[in-house]
C-alpha atoms as a PDB file:
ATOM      1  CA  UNK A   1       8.160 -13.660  -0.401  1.00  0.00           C
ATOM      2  CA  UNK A   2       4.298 -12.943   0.159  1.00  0.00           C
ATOM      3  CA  UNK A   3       1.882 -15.626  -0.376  1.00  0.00           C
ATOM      4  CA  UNK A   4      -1.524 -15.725   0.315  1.00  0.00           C
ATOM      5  CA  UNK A   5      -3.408 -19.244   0.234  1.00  0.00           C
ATOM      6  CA  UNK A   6      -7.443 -19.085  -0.236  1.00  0.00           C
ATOM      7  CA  UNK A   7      -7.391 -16.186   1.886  1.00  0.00           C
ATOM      8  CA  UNK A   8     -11.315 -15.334   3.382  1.00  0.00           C
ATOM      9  CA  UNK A   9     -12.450 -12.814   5.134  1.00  0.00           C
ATOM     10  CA  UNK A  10     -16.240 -12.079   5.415  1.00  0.00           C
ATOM     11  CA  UNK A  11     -17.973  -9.007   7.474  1.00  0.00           C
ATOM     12  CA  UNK A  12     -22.039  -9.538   8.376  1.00  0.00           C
ATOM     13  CA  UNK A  13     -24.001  -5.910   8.104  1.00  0.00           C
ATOM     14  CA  UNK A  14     -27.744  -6.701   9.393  1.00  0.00           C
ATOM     15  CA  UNK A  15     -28.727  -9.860   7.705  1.00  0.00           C
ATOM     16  CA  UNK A  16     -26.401  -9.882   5.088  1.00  0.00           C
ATOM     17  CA  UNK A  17     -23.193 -11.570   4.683  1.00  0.00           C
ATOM     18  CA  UNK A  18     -20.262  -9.163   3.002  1.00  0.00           C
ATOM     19  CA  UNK A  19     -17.708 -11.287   0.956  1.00  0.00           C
ATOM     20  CA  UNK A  20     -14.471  -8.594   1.037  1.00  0.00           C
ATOM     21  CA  UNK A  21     -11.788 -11.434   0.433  1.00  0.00           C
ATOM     22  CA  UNK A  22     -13.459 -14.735  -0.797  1.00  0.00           C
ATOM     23  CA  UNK A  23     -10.716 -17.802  -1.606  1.00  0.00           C
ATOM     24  CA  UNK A  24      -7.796 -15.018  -2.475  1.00  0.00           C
ATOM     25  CA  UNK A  25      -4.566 -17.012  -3.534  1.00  0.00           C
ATOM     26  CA  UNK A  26      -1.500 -14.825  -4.737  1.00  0.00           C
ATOM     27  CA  UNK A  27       2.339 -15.022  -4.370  1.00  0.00           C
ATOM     28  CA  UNK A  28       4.149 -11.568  -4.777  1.00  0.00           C
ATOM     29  CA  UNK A  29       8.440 -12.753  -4.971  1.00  0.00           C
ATOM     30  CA  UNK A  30      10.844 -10.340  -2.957  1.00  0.00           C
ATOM     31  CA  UNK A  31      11.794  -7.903  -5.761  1.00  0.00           C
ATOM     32  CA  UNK A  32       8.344  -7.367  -7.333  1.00  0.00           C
ATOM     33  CA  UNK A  33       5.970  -4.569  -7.862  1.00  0.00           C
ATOM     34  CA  UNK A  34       2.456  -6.086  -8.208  1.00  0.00           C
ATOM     35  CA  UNK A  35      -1.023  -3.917  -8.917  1.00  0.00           C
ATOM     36  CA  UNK A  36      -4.229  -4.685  -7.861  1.00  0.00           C
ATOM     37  CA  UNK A  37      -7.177  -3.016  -9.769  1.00  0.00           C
ATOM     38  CA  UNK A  38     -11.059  -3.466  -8.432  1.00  0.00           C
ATOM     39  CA  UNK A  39     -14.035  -1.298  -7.991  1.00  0.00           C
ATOM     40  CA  UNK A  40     -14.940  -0.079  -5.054  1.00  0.00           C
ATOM     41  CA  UNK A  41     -16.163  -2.635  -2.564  1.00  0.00           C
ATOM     42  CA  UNK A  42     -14.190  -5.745  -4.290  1.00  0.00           C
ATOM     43  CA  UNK A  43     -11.991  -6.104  -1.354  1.00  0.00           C
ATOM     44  CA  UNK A  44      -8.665  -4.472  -2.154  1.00  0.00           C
ATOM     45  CA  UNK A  45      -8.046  -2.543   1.277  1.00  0.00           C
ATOM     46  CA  UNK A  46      -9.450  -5.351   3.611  1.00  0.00           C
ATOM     47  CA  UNK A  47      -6.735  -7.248   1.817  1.00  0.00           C
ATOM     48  CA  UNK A  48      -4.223  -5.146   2.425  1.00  0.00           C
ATOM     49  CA  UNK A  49      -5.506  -4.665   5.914  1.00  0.00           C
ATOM     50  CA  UNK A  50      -4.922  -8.426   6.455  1.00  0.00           C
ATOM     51  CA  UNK A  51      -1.307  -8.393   5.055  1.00  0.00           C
ATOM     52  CA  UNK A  52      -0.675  -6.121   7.199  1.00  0.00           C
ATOM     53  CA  UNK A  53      -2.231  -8.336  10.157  1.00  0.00           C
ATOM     54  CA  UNK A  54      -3.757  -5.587  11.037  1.00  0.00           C
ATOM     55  CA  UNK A  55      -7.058  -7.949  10.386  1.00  0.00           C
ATOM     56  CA  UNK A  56      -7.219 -11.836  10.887  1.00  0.00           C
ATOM     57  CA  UNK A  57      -8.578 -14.114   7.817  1.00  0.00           C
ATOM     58  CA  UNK A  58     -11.387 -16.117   8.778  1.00  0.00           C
ATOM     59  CA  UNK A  59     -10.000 -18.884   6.581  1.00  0.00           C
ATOM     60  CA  UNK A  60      -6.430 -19.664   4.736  1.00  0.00           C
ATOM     61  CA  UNK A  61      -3.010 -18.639   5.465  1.00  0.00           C
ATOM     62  CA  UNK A  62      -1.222 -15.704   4.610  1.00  0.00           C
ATOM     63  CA  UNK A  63       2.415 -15.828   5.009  1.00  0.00           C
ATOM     64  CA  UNK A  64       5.596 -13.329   4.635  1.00  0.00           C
ATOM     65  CA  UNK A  65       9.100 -14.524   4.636  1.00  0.00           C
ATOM     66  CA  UNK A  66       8.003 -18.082   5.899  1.00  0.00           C
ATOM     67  CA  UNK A  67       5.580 -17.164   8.849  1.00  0.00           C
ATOM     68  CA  UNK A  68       2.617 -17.372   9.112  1.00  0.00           C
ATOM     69  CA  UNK A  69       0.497 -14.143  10.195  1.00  0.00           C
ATOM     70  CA  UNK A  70      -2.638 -15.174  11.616  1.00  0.00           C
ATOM     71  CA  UNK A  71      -0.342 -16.931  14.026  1.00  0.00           C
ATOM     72  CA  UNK A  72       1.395 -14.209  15.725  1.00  0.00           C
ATOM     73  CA  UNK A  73       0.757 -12.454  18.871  1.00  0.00           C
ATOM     74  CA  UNK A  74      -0.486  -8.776  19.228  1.00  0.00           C
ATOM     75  CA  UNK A  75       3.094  -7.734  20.423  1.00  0.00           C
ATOM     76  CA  UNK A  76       4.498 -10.038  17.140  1.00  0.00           C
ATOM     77  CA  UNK A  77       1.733  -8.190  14.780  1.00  0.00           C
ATOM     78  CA  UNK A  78       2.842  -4.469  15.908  1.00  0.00           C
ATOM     79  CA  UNK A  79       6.734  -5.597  15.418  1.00  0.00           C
ATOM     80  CA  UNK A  80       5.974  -7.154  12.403  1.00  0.00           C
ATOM     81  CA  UNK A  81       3.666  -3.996  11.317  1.00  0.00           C
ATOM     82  CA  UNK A  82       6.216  -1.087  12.542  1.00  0.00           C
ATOM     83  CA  UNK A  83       9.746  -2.949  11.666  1.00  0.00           C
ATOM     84  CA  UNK A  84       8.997  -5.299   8.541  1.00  0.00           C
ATOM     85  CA  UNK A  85       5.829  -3.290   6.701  1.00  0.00           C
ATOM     86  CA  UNK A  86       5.773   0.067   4.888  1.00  0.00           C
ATOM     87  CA  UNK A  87       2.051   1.389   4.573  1.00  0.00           C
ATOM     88  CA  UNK A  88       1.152   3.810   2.790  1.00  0.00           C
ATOM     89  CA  UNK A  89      -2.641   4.488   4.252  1.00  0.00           C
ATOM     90  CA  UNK A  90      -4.800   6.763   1.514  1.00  0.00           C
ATOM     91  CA  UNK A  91      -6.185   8.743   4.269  1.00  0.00           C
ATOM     92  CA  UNK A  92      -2.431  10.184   5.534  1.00  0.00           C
ATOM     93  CA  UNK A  93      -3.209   9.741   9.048  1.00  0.00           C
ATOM     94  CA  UNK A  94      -0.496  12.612   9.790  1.00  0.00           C
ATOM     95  CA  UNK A  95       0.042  14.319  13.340  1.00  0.00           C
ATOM     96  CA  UNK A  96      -1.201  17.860  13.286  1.00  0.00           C
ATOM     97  CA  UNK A  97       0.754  21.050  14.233  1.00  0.00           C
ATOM     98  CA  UNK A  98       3.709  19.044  13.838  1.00  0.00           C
ATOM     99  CA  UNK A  99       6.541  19.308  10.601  1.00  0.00           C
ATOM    100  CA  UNK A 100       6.276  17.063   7.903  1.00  0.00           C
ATOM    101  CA  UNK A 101       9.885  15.956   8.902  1.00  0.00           C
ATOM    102  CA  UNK A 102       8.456  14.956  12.513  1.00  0.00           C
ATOM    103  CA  UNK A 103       5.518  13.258  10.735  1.00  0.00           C
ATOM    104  CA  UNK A 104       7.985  11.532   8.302  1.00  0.00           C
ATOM    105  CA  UNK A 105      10.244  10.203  11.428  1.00  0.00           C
ATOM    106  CA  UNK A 106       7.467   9.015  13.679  1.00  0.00           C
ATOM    107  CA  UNK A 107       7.786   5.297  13.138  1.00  0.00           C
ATOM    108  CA  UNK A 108      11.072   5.532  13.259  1.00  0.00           C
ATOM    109  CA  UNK A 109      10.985   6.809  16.702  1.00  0.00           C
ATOM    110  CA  UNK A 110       8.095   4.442  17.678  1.00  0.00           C
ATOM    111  CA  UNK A 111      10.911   2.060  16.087  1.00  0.00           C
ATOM    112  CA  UNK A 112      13.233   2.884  18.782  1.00  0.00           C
ATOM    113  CA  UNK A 113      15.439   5.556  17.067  1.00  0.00           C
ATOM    114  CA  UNK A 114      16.887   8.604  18.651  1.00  0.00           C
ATOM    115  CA  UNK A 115      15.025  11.958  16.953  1.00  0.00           C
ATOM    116  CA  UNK A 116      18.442  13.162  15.393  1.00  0.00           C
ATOM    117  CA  UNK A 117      19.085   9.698  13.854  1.00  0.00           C
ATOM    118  CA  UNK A 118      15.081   9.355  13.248  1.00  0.00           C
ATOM    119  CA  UNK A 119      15.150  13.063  11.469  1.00  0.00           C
ATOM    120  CA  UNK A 120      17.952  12.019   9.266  1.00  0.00           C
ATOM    121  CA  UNK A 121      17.017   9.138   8.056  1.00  0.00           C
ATOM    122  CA  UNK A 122      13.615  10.567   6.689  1.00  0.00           C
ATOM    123  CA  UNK A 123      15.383  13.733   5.281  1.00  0.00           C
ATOM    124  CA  UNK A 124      16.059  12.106   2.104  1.00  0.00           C
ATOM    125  CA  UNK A 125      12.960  10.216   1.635  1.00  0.00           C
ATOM    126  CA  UNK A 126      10.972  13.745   1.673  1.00  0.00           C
ATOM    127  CA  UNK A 127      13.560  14.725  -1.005  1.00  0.00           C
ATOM    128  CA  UNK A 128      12.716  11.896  -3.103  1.00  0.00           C
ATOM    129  CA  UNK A 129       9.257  12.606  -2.910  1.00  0.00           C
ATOM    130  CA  UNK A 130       9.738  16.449  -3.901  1.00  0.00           C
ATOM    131  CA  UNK A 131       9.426  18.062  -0.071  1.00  0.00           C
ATOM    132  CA  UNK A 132      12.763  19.190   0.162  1.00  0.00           C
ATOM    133  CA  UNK A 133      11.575  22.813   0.411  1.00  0.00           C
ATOM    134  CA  UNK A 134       8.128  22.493   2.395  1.00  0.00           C
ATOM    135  CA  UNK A 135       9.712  19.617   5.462  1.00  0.00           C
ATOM    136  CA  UNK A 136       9.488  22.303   7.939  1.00  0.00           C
ATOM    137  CA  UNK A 137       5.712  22.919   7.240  1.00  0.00           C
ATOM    138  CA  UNK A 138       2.640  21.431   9.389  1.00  0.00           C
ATOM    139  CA  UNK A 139      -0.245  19.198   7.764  1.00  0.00           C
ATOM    140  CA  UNK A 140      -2.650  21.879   7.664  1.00  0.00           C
ATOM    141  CA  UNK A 141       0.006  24.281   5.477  1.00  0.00           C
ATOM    142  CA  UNK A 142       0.311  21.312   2.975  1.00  0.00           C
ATOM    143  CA  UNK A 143      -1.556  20.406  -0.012  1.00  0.00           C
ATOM    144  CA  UNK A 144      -3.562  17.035  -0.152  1.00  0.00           C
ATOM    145  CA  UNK A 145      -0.815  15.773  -2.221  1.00  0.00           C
ATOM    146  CA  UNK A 146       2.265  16.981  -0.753  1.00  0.00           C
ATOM    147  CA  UNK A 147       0.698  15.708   2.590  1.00  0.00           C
ATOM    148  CA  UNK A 148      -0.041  12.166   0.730  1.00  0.00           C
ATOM    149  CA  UNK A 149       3.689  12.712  -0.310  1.00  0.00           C
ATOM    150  CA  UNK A 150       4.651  12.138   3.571  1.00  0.00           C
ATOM    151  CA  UNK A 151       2.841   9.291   4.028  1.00  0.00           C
ATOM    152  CA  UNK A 152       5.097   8.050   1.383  1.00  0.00           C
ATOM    153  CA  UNK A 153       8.234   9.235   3.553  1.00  0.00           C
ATOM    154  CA  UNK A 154       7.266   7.903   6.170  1.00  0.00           C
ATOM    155  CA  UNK A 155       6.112   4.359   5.058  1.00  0.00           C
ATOM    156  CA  UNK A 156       9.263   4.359   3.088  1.00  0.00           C
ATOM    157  CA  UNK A 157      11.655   5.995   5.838  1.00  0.00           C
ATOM    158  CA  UNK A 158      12.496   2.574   7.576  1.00  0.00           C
ATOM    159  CA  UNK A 159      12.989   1.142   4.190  1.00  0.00           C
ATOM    160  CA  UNK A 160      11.009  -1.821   4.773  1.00  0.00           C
ATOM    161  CA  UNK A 161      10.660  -5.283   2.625  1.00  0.00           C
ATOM    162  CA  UNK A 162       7.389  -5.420   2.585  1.00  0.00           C
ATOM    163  CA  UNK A 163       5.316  -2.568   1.225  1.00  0.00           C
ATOM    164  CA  UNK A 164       1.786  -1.997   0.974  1.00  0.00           C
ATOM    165  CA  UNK A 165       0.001   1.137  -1.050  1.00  0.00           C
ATOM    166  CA  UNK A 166      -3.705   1.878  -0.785  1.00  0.00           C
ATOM    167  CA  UNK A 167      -4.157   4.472  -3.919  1.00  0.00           C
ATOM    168  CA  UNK A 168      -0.606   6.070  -3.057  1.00  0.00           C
ATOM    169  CA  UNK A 169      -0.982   8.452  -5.927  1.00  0.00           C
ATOM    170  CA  UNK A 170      -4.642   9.584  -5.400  1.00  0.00           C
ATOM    171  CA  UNK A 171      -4.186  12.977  -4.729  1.00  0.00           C
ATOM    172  CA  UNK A 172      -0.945  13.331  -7.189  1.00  0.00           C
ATOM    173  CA  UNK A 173      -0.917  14.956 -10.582  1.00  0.00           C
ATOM    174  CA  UNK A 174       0.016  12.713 -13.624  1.00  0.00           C
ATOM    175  CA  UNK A 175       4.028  14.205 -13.536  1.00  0.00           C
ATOM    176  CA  UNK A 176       4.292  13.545  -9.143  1.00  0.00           C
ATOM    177  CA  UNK A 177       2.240  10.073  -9.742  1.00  0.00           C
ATOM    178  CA  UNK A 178       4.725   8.666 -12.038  1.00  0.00           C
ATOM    179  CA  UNK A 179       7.707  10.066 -10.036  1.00  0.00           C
ATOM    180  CA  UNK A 180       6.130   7.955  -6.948  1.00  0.00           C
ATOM    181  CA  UNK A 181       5.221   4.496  -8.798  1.00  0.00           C
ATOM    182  CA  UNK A 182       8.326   4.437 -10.382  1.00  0.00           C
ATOM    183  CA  UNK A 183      10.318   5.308  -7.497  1.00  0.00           C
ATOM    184  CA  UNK A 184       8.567   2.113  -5.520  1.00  0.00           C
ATOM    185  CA  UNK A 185       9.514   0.170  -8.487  1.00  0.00           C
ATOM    186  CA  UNK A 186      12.933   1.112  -7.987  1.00  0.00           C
ATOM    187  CA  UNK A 187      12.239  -0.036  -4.160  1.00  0.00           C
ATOM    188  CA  UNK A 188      11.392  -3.352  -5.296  1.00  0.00           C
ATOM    189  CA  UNK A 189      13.980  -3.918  -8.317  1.00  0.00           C
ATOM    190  CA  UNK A 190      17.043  -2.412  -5.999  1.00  0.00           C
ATOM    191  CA  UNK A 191      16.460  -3.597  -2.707  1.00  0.00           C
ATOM    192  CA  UNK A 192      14.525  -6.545  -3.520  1.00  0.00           C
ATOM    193  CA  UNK A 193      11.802  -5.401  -1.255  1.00  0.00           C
ATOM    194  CA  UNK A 194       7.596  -7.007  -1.930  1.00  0.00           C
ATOM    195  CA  UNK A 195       5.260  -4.239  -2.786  1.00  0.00           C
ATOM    196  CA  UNK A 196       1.666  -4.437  -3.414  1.00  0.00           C
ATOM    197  CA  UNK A 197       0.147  -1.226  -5.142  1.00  0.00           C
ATOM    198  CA  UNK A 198      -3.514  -0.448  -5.217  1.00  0.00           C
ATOM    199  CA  UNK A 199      -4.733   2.009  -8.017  1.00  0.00           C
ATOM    200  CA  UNK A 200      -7.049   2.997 -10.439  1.00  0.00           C
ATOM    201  CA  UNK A 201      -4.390   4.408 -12.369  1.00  0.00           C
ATOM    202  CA  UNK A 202      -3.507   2.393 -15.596  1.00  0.00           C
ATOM    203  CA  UNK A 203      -0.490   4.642 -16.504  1.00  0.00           C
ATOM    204  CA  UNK A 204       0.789   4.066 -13.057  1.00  0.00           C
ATOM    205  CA  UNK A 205      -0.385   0.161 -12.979  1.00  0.00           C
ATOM    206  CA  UNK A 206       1.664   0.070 -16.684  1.00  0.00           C
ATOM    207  CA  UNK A 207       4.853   0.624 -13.958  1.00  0.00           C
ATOM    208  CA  UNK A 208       4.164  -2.545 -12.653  1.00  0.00           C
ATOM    209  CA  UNK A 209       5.782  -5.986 -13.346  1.00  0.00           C
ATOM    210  CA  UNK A 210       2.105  -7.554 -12.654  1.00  0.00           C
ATOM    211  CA  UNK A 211      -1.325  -6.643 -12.832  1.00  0.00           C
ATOM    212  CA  UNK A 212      -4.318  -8.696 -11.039  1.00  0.00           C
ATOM    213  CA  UNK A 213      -7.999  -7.406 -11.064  1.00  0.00           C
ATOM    214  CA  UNK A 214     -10.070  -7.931  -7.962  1.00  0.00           C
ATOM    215  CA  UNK A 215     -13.829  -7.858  -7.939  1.00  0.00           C
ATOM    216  CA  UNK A 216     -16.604  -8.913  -5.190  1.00  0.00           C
ATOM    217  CA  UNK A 217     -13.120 -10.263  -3.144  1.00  0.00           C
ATOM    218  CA  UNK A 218     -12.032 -12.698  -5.643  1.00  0.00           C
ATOM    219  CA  UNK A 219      -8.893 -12.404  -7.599  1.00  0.00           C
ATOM    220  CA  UNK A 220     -10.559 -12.735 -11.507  1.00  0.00           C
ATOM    221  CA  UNK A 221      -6.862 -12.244 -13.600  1.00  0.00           C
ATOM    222  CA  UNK A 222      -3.264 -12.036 -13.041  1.00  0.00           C
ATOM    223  CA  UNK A 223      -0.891 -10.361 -16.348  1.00  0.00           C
ATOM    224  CA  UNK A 224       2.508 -10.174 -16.710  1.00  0.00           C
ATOM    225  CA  UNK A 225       4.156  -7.171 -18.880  1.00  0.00           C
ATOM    226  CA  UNK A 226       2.251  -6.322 -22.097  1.00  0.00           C
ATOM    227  CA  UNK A 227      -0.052  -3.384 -22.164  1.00  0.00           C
ATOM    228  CA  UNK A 228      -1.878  -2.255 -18.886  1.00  0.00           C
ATOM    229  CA  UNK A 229      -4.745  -1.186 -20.797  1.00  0.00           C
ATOM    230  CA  UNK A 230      -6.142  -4.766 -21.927  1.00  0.00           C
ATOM    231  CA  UNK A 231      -9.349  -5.018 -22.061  1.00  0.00           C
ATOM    232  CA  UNK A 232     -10.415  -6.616 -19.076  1.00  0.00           C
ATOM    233  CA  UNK A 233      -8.324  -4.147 -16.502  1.00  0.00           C
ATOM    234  CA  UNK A 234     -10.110  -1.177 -18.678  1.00  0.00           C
ATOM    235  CA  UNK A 235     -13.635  -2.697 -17.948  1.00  0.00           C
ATOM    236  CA  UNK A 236     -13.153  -3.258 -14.308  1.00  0.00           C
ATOM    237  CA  UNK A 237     -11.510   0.866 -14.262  1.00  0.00           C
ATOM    238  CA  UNK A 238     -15.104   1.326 -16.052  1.00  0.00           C
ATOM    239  CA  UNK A 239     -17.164  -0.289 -13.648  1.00  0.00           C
ATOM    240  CA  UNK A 240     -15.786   1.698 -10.780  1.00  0.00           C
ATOM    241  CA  UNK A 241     -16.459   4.828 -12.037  1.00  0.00           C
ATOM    242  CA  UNK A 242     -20.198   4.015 -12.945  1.00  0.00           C
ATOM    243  CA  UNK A 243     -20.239   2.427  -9.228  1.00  0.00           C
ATOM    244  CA  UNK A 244     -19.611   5.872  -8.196  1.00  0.00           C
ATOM    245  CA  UNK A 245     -21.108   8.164 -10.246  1.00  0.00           C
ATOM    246  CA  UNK A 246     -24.221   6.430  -8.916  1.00  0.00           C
END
């Protein structure tokens, strides 16, 4: 289980004081697929970035499977990152003039793994994502979204318990987006594995077995089941996109 306990974590730019997470409190149970809407700015990749311990809160305690994170040491946070975490990073970050397959099978290697037994474990995650046919081919012969598609392999290659997706499906047509959210929910239902999804995507947030809304780093509404396009989700979606068509 995740569980986050008035969670804070403020940034100062010049004079003024940036509230990304402010008092956060949220438990996600092992076997859960939970969506977090927010306009841009609320805080929904700094808090991602702090489950990840890849950030330290400035105040409360965020803890997976009974530790604590802020309390582990860099080696501890790069274990805990590479063997028990699954991120799937919006901007790729994929090795150039290397195969998708090698890109798919690096943190398996940094993981220890052999490149044979690396290679074939993230052969059928590519599959599932619809790369069967294009493994072979470099970053810069992909599409955005088949190269977003192995960042997905490769998150999900190690089949970790914990996931984390920063707009996974950003760059994926309606059909691929669907195929990815509800093969995550599968992740979580099947192997009983925490995963946190951010999107602006209601169809894909309708996946989910809960929705919160985010906004100015305070969690404003939790829902379980119903409708994903209640009214107060659809605002916050709204608000975004006047936020940047500004």
């Amino acid at each position: 289980m995740l569980e986050l306990e008035r969670v804070v974590k403020h940034y100062h730019e010049a004079e003024e004081e940036v509230r990304a997470v402010d008092g956060v409190s949220l438990k996600i149970e092992s076997g859960e697929l939970v969506a977090l809407y927010g306009p841009s700015g609320s805080g929904k990749t700094t808090l991602l970035l702090l489950i990840a311990a890849l950030l330290k809160p400035d105040e409360g305690v965020i803890r997976y499977a009974g530790r604590d994170l802020s309390s582990l040491s860099q080696r501890e946070a790069s274990e805990y990152l590479l063997h028990d975490v699954g991120f799937i990073f919006q901007n790729f970050h994929l090795m150039p003039k290397v195969s998708a397959l090698e890109n798919a099978a690096r943190k398996l290697l940094l993981g220890g793994s052999g490149m044979r037994q690396a290679q074939a474990r993230a052969i059928p995650w590519l599959e599932r994502v619809g790369l069967g046919d294009r493994m072979r081919h470099a970053p810069e012969k992909l599409s955005g979204g088949e190269r977003q598609r192995v960042a997905i392999a490769r998150a999900l290659a190690g089949e970790p318990d914990l996931i984390l997706a920063d707009e996974p499906t950003g760059n994926l047509d309606s059909a691929r987006s669907r195929e990815i959210i509800e093969l995550l929910h599968t992740i979580a239902h099947e192997r009983g594995a925490c995963v946190l999804l951010v999107t602006h995507d209601e169809d894909a947030a309708a996946i989910a077995d809960r929705r919160c809304v985010l906004r100015d780093g305070r969690l404003l509404e939790s829902s379980t089941g119903g409708d994903a396009r209640e009214p107060s989700a659809s605002a916050v979606v709204a608000g975004e996109d006047r936020v940047e068509a500004s």
